[in-house]
PDB file of N, CA and C in Angstrom:
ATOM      1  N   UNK A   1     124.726  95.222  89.220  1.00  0.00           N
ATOM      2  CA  UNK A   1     124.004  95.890  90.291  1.00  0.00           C
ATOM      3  C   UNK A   1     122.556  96.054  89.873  1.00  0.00           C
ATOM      4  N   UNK A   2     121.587  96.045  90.751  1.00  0.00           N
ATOM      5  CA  UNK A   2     120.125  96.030  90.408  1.00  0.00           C
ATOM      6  C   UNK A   2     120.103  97.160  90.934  1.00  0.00           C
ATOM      7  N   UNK A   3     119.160  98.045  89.949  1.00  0.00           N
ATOM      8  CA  UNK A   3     118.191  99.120  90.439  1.00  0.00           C
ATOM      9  C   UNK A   3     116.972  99.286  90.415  1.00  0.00           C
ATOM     10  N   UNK A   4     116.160 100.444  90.629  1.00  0.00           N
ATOM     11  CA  UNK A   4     114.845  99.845  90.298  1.00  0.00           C
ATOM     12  C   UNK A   4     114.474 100.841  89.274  1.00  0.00           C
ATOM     13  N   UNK A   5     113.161 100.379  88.607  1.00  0.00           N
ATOM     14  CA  UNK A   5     112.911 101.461  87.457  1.00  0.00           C
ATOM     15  C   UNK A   5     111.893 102.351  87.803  1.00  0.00           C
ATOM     16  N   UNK A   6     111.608 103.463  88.168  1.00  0.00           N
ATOM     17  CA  UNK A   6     110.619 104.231  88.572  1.00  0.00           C
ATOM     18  C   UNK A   6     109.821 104.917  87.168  1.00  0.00           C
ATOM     19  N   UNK A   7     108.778 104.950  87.404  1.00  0.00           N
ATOM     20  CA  UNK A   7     107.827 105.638  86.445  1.00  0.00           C
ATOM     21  C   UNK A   7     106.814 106.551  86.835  1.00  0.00           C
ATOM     22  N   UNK A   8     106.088 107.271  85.839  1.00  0.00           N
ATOM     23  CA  UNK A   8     104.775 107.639  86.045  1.00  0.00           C
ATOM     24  C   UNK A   8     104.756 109.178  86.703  1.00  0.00           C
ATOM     25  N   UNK A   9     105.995 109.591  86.871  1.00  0.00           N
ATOM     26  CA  UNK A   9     106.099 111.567  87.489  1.00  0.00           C
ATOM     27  C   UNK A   9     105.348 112.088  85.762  1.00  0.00           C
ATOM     28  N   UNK A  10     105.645 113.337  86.393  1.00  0.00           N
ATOM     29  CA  UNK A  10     104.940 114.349  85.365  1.00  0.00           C
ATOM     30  C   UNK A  10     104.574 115.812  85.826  1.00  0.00           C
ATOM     31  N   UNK A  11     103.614 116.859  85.393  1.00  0.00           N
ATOM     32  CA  UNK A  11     103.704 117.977  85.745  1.00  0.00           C
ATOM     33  C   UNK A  11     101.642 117.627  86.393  1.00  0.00           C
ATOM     34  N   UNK A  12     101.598 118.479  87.777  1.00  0.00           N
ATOM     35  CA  UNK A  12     100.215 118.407  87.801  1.00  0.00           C
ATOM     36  C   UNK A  12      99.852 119.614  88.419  1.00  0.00           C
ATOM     37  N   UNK A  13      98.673 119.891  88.637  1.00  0.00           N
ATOM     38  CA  UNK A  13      98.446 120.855  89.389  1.00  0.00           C
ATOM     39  C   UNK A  13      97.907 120.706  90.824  1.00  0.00           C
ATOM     40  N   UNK A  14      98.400 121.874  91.222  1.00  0.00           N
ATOM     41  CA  UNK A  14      98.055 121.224  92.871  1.00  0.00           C
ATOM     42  C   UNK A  14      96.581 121.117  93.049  1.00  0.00           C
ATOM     43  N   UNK A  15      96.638 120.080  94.162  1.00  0.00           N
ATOM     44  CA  UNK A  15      95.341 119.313  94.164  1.00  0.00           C
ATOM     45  C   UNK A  15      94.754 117.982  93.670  1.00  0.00           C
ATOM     46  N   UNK A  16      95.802 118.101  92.621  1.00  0.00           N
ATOM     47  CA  UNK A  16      96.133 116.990  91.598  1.00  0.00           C
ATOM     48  C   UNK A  16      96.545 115.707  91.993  1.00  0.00           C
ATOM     49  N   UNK A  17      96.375 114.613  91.104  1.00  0.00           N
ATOM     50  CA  UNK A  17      96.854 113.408  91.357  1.00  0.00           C
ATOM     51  C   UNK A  17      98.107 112.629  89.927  1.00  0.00           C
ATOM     52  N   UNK A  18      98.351 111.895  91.154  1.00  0.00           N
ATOM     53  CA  UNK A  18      99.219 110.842  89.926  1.00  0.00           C
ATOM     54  C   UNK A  18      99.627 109.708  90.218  1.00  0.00           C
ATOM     55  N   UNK A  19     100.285 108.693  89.538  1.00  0.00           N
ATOM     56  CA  UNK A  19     100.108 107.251  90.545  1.00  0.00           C
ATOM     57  C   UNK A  19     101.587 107.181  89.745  1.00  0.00           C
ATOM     58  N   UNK A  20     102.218 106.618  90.344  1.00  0.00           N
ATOM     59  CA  UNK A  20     103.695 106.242  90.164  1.00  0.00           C
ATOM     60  C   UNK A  20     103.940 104.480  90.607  1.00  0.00           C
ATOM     61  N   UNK A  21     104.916 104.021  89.635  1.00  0.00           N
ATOM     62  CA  UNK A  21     105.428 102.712  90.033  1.00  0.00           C
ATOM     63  C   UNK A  21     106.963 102.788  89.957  1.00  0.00           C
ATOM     64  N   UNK A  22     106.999 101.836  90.289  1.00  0.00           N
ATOM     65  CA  UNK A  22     108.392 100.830  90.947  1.00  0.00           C
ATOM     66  C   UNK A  22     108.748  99.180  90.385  1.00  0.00           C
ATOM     67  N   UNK A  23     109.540  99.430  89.574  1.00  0.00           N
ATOM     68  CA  UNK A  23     109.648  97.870  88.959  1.00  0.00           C
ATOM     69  C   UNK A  23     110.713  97.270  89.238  1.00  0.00           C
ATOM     70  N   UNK A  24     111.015  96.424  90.207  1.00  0.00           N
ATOM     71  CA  UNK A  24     112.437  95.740  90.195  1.00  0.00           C
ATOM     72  C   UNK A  24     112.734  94.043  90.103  1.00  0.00           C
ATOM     73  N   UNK A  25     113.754  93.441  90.629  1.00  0.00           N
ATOM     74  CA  UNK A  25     113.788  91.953  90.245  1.00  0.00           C
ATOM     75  C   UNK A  25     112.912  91.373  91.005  1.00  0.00           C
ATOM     76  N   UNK A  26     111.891  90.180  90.624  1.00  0.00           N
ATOM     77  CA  UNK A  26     110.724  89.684  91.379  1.00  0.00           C
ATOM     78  C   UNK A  26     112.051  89.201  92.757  1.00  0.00           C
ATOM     79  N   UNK A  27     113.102  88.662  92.540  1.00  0.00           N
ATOM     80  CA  UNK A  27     113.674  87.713  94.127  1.00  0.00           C
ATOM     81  C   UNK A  27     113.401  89.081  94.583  1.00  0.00           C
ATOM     82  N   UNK A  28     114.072  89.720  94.617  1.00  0.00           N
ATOM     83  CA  UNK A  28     114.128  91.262  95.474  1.00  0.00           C
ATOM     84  C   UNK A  28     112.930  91.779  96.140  1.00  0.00           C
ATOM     85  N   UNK A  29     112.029  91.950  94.810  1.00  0.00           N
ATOM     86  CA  UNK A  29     111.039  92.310  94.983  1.00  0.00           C
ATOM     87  C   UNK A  29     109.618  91.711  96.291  1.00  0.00           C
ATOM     88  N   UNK A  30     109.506  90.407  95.890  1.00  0.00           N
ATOM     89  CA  UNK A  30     109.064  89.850  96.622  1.00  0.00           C
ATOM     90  C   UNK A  30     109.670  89.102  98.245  1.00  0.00           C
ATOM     91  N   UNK A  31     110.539  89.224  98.439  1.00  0.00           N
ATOM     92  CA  UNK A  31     111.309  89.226  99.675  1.00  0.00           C
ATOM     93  C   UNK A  31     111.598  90.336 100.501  1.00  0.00           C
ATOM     94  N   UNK A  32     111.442  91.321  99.829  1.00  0.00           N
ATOM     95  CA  UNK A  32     111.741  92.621 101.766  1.00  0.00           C
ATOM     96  C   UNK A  32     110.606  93.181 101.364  1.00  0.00           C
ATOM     97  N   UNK A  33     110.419  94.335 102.245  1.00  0.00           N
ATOM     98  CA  UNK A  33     109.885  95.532 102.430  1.00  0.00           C
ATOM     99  C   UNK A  33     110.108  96.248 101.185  1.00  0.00           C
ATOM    100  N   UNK A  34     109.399  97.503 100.563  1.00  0.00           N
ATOM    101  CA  UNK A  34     109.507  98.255  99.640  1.00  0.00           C
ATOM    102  C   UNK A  34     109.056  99.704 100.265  1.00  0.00           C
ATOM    103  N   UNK A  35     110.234 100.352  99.976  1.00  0.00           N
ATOM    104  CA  UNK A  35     109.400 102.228 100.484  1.00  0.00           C
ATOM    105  C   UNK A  35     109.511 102.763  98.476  1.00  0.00           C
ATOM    106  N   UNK A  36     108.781 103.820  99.357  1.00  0.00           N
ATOM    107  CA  UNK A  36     108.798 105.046  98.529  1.00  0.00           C
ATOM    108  C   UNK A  36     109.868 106.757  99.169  1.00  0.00           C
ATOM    109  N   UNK A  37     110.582 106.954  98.287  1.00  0.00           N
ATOM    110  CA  UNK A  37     111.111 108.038  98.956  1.00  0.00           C
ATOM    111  C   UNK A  37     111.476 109.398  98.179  1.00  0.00           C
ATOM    112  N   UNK A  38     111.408 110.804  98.486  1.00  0.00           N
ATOM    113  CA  UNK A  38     111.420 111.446  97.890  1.00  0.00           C
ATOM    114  C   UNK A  38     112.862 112.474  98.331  1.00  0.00           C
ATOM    115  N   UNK A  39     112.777 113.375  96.995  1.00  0.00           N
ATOM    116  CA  UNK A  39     113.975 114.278  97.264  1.00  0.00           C
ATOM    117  C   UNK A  39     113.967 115.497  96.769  1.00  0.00           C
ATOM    118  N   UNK A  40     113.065 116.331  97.453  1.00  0.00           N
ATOM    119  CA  UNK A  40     112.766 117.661  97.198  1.00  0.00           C
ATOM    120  C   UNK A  40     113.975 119.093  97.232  1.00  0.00           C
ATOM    121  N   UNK A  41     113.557 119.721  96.656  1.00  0.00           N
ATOM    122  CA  UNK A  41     114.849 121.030  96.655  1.00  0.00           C
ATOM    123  C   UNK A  41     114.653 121.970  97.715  1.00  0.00           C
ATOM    124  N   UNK A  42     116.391 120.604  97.846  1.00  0.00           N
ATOM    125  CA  UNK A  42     117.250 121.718  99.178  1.00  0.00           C
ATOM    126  C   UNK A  42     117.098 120.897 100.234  1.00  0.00           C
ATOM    127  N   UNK A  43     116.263 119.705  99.887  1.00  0.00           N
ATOM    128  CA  UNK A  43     116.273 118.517 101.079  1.00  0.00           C
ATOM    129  C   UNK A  43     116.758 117.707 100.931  1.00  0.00           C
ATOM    130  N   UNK A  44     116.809 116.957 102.148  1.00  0.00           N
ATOM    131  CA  UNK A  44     117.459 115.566 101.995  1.00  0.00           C
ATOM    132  C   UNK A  44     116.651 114.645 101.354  1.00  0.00           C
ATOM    133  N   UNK A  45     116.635 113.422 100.996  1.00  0.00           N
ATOM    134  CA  UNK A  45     115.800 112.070 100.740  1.00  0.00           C
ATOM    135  C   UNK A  45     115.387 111.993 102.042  1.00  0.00           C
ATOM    136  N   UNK A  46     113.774 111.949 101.670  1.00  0.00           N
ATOM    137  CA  UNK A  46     113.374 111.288 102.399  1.00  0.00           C
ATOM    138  C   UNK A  46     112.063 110.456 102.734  1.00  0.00           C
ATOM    139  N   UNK A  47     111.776 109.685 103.288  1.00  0.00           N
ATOM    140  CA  UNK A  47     110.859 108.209 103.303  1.00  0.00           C
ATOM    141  C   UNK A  47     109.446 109.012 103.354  1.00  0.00           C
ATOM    142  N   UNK A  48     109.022 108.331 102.161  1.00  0.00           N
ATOM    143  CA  UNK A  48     107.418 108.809 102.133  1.00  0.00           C
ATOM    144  C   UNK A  48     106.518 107.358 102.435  1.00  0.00           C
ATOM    145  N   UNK A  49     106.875 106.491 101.805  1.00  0.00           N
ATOM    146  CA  UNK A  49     106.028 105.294 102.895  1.00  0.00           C
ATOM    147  C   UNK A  49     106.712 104.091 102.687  1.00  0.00           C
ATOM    148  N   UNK A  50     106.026 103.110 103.195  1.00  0.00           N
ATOM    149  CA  UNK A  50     106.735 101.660 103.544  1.00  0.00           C
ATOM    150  C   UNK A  50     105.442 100.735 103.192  1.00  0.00           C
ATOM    151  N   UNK A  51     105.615  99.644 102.631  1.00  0.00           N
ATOM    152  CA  UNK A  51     105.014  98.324 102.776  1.00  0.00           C
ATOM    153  C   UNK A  51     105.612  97.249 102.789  1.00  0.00           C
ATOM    154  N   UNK A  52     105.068  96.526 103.790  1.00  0.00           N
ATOM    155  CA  UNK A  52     106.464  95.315 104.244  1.00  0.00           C
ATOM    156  C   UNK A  52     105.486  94.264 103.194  1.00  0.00           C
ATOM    157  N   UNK A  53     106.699  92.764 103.103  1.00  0.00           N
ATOM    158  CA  UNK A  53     106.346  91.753 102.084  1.00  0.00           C
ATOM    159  C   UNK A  53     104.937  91.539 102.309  1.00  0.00           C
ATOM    160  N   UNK A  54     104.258  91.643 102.940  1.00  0.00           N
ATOM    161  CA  UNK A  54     102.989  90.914 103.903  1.00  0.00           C
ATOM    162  C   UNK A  54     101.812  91.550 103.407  1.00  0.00           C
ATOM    163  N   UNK A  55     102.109  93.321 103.281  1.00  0.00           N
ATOM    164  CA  UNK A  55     101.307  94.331 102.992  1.00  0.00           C
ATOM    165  C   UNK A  55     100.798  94.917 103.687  1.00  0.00           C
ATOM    166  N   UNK A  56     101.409  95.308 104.964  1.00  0.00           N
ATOM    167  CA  UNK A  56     101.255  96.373 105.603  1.00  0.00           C
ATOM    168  C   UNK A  56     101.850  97.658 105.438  1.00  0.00           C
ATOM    169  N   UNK A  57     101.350  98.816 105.512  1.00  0.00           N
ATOM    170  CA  UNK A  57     101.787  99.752 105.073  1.00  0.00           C
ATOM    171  C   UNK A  57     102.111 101.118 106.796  1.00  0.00           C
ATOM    172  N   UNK A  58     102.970 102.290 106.169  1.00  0.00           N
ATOM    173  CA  UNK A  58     103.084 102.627 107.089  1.00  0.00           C
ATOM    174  C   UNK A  58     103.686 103.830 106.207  1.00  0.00           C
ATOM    175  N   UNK A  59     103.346 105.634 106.496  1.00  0.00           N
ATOM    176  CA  UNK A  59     103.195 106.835 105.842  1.00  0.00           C
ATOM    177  C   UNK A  59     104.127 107.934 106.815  1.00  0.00           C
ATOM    178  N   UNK A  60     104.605 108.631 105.888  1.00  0.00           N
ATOM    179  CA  UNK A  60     105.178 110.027 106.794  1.00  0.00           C
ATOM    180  C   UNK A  60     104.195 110.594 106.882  1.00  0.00           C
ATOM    181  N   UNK A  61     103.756 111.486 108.485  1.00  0.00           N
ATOM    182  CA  UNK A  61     102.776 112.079 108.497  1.00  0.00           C
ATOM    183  C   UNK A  61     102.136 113.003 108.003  1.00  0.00           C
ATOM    184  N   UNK A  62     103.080 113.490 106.814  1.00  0.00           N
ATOM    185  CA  UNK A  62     103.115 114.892 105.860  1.00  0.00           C
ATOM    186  C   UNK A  62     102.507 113.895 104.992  1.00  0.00           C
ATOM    187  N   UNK A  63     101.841 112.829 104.814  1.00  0.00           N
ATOM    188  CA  UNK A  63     101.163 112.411 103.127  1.00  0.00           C
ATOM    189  C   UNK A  63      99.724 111.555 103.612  1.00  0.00           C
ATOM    190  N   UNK A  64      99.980 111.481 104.848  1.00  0.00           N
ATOM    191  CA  UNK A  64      99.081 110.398 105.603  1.00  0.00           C
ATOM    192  C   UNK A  64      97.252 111.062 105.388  1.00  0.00           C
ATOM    193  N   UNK A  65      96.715 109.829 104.692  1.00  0.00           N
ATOM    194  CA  UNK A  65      95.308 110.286 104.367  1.00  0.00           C
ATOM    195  C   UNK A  65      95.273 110.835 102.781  1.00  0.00           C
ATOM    196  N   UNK A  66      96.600 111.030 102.289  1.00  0.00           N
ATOM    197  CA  UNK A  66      96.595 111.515 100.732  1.00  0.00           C
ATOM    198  C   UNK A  66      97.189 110.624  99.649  1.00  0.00           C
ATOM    199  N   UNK A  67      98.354 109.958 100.260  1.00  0.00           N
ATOM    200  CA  UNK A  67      99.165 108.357  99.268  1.00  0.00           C
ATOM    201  C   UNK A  67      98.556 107.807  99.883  1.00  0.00           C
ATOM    202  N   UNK A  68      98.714 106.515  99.006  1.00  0.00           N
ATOM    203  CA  UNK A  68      98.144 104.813  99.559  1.00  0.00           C
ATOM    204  C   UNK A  68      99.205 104.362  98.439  1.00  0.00           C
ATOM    205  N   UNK A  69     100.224 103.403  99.420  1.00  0.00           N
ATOM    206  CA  UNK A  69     100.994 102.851  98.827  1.00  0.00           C
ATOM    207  C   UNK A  69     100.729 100.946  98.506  1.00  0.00           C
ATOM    208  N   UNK A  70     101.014 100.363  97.656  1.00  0.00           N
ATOM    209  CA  UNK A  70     100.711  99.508  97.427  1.00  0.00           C
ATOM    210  C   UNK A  70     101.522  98.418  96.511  1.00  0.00           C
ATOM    211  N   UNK A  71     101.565  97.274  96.803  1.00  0.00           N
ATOM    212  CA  UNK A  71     102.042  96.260  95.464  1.00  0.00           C
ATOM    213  C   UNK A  71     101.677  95.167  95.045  1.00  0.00           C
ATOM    214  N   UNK A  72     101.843  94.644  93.766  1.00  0.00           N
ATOM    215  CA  UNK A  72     101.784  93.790  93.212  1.00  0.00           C
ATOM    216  C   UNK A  72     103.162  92.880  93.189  1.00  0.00           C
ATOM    217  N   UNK A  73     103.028  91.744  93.802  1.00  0.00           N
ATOM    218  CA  UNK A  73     104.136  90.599  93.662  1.00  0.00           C
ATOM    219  C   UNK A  73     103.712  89.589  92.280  1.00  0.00           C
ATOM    220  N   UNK A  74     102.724  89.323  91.618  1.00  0.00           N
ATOM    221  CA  UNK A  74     102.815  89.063  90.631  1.00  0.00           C
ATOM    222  C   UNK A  74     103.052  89.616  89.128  1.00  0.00           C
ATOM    223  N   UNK A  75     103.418  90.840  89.322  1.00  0.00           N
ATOM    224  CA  UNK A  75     104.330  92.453  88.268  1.00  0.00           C
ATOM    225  C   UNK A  75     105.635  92.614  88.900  1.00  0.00           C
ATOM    226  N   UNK A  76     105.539  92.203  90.153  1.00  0.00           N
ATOM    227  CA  UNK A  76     107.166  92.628  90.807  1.00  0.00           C
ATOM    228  C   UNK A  76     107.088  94.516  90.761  1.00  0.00           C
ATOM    229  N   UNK A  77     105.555  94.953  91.121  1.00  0.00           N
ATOM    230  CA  UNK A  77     105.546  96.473  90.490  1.00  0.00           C
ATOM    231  C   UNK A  77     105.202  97.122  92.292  1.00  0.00           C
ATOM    232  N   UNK A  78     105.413  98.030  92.526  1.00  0.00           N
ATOM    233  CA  UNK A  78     105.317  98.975  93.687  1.00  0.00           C
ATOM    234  C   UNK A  78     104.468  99.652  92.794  1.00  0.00           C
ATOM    235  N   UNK A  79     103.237 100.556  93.956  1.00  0.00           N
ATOM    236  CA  UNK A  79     102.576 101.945  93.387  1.00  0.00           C
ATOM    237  C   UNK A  79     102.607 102.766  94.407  1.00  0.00           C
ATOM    238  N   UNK A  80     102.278 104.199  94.059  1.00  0.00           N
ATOM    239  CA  UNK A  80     102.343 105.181  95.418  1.00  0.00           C
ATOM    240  C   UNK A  80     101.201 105.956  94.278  1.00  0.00           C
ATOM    241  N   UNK A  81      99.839 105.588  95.160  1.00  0.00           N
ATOM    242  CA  UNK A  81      98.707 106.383  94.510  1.00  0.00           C
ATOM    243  C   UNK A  81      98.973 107.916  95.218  1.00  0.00           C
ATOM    244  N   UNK A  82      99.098 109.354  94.698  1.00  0.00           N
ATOM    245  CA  UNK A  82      99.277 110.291  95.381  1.00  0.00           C
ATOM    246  C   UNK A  82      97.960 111.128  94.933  1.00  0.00           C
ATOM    247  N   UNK A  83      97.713 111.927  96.003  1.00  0.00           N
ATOM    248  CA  UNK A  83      96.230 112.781  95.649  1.00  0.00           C
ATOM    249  C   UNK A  83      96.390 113.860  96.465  1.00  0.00           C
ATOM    250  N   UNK A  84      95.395 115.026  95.953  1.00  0.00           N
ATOM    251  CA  UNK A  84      95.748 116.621  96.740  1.00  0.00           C
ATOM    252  C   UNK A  84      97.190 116.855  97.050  1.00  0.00           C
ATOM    253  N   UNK A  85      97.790 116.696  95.451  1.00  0.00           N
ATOM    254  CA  UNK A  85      99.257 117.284  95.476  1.00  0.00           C
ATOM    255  C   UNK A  85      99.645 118.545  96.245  1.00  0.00           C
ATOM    256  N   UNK A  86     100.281 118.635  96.538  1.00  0.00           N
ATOM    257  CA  UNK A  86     100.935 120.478  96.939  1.00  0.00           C
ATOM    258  C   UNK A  86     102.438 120.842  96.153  1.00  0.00           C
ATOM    259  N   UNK A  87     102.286 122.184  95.964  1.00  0.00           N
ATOM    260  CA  UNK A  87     103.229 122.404  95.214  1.00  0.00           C
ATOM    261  C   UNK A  87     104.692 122.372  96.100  1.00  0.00           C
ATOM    262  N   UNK A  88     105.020 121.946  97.320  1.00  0.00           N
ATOM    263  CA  UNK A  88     106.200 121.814  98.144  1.00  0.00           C
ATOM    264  C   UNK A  88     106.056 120.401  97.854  1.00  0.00           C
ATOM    265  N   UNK A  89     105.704 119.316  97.244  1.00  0.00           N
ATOM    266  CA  UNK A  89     105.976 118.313  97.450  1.00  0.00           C
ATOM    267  C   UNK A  89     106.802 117.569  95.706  1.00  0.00           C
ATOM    268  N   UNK A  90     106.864 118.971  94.863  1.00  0.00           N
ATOM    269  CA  UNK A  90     107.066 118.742  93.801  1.00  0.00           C
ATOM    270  C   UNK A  90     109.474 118.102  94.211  1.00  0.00           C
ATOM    271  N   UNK A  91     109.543 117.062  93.508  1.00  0.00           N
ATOM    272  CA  UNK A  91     110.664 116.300  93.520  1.00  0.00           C
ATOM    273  C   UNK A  91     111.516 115.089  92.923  1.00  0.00           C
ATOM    274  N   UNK A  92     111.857 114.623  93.483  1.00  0.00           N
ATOM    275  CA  UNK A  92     112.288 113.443  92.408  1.00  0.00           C
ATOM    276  C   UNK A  92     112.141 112.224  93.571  1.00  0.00           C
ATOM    277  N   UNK A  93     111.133 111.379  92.581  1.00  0.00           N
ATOM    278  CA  UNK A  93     110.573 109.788  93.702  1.00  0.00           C
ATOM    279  C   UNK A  93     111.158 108.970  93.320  1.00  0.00           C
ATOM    280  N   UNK A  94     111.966 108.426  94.420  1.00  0.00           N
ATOM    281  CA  UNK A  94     112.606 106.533  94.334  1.00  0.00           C
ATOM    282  C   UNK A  94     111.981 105.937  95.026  1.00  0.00           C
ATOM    283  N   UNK A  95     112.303 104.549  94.492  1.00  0.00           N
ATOM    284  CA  UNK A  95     111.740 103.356  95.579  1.00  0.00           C
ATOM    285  C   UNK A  95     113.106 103.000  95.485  1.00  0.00           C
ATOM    286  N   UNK A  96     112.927 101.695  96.551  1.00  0.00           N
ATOM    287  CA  UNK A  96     113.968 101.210  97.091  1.00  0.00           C
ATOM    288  C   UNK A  96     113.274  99.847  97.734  1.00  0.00           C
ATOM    289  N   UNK A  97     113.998  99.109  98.077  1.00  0.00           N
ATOM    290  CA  UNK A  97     113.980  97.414  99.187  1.00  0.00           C
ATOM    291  C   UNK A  97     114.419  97.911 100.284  1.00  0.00           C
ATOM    292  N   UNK A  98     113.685  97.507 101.239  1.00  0.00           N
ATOM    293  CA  UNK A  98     114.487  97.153 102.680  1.00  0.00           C
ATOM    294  C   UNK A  98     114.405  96.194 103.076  1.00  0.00           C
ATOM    295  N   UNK A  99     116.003  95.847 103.794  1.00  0.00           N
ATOM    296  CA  UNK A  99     115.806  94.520 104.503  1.00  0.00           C
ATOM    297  C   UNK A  99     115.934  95.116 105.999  1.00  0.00           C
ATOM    298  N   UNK A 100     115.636  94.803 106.770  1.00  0.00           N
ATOM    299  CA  UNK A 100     115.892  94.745 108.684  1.00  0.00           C
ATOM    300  C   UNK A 100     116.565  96.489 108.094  1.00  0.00           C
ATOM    301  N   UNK A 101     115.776  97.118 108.070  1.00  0.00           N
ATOM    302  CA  UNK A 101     116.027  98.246 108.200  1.00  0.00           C
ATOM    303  C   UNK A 101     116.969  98.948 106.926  1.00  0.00           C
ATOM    304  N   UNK A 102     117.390  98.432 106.219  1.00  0.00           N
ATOM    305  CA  UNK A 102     118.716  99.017 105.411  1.00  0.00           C
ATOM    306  C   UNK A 102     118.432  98.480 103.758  1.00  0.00           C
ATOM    307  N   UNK A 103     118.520  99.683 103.376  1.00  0.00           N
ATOM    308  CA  UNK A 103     118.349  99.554 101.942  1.00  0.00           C
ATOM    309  C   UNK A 103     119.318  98.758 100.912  1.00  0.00           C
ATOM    310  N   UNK A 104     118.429  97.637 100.150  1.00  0.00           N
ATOM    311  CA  UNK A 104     118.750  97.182  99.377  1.00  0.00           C
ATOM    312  C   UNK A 104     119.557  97.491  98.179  1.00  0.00           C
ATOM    313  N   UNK A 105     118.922  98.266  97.382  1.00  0.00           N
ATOM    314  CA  UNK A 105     119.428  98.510  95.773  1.00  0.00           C
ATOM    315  C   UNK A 105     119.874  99.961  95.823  1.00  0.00           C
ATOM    316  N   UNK A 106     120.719  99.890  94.801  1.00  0.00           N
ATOM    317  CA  UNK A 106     121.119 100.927  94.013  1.00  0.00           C
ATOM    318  C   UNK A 106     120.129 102.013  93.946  1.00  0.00           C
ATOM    319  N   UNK A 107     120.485 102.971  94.038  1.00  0.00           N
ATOM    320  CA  UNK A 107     119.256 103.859  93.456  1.00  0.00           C
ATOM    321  C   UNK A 107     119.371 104.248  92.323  1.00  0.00           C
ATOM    322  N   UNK A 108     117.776 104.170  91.929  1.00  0.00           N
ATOM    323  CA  UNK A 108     117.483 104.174  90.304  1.00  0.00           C
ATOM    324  C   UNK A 108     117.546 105.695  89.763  1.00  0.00           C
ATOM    325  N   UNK A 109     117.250 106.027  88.945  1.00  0.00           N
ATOM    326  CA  UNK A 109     116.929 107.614  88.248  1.00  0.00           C
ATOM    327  C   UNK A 109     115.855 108.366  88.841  1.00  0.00           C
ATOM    328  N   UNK A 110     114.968 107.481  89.228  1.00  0.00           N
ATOM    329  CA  UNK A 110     114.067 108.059  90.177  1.00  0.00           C
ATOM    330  C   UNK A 110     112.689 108.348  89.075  1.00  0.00           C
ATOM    331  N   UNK A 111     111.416 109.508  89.525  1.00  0.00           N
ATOM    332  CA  UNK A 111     110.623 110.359  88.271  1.00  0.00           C
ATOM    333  C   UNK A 111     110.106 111.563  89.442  1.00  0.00           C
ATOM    334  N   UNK A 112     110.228 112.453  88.142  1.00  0.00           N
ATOM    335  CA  UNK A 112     109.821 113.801  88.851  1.00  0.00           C
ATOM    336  C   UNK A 112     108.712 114.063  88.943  1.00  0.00           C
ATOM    337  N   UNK A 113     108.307 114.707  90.039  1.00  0.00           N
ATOM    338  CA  UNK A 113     106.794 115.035  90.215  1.00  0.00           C
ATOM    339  C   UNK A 113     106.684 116.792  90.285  1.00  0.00           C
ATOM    340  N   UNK A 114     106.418 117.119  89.313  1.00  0.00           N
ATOM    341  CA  UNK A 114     106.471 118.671  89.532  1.00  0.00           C
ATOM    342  C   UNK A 114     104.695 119.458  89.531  1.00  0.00           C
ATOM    343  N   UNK A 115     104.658 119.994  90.504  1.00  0.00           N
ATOM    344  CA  UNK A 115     103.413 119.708  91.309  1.00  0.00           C
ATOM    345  C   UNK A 115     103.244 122.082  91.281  1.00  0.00           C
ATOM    346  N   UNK A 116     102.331 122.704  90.045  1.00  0.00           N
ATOM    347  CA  UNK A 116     102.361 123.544  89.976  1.00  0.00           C
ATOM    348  C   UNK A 116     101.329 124.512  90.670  1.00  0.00           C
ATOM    349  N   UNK A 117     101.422 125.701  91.226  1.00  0.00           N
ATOM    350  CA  UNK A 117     100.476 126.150  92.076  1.00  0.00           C
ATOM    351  C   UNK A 117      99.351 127.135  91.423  1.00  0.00           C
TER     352      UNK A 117
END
């Protein structure tokens, strides 16, 4: 089973920034869509942004103007540049593949973003 490897959480302060990646198999990688998704306490998972193979991107309106998500197909690497953290957004970030809507891989371990006030 493929998962993906997430990196780059840590502790910041709000206001703060941090840039996180996503490393998975280049076929994978370079063939669907890639989100970013989070899983905060006491919530569900859920989709913080999207970039399809092409590189268009597309944001939950709670991050819009603060991530810029992005990738590299020659690293097979996802990034989710994040800026003017808030401390409600502190959680645990996966990426994931999509194909026609429906997620690809396994989910990985994820990395925590603990975001202090």
């Amino acid at each position: 089973q493929v998962q993906p490897v997430e990196s780059g959480g840590g502790l910041v302060q709000a206001g703060g920034s941090l840039r996180l990646s996503c490393a998975t198999s280049g076929t994978i990688f370079r063939s669907n869509d890639m989100g970013w998704y989070r899983q905060t306490p006491g919530k569900q998972r859920e989709s913080v942004a999207v970039i399809s193979s092409g590189g268009s991107s597309n944001y939950a309106d709670s991050v819009k103007g603060r991530f810029t998500i992005s990738r590299d197909n020659a690293k097979n690497t996802l990034y989710l540049q994040m800026s003017s953290l808030k401390p409600e957004e502190t959680g645990v970030y996966y990426c994931n593949a999509i194909r026609s809507g429906i997620l690809v891989l396994y989910w990985g371990k994820g990395t925590l973003v603990t975001v202090s006030s």
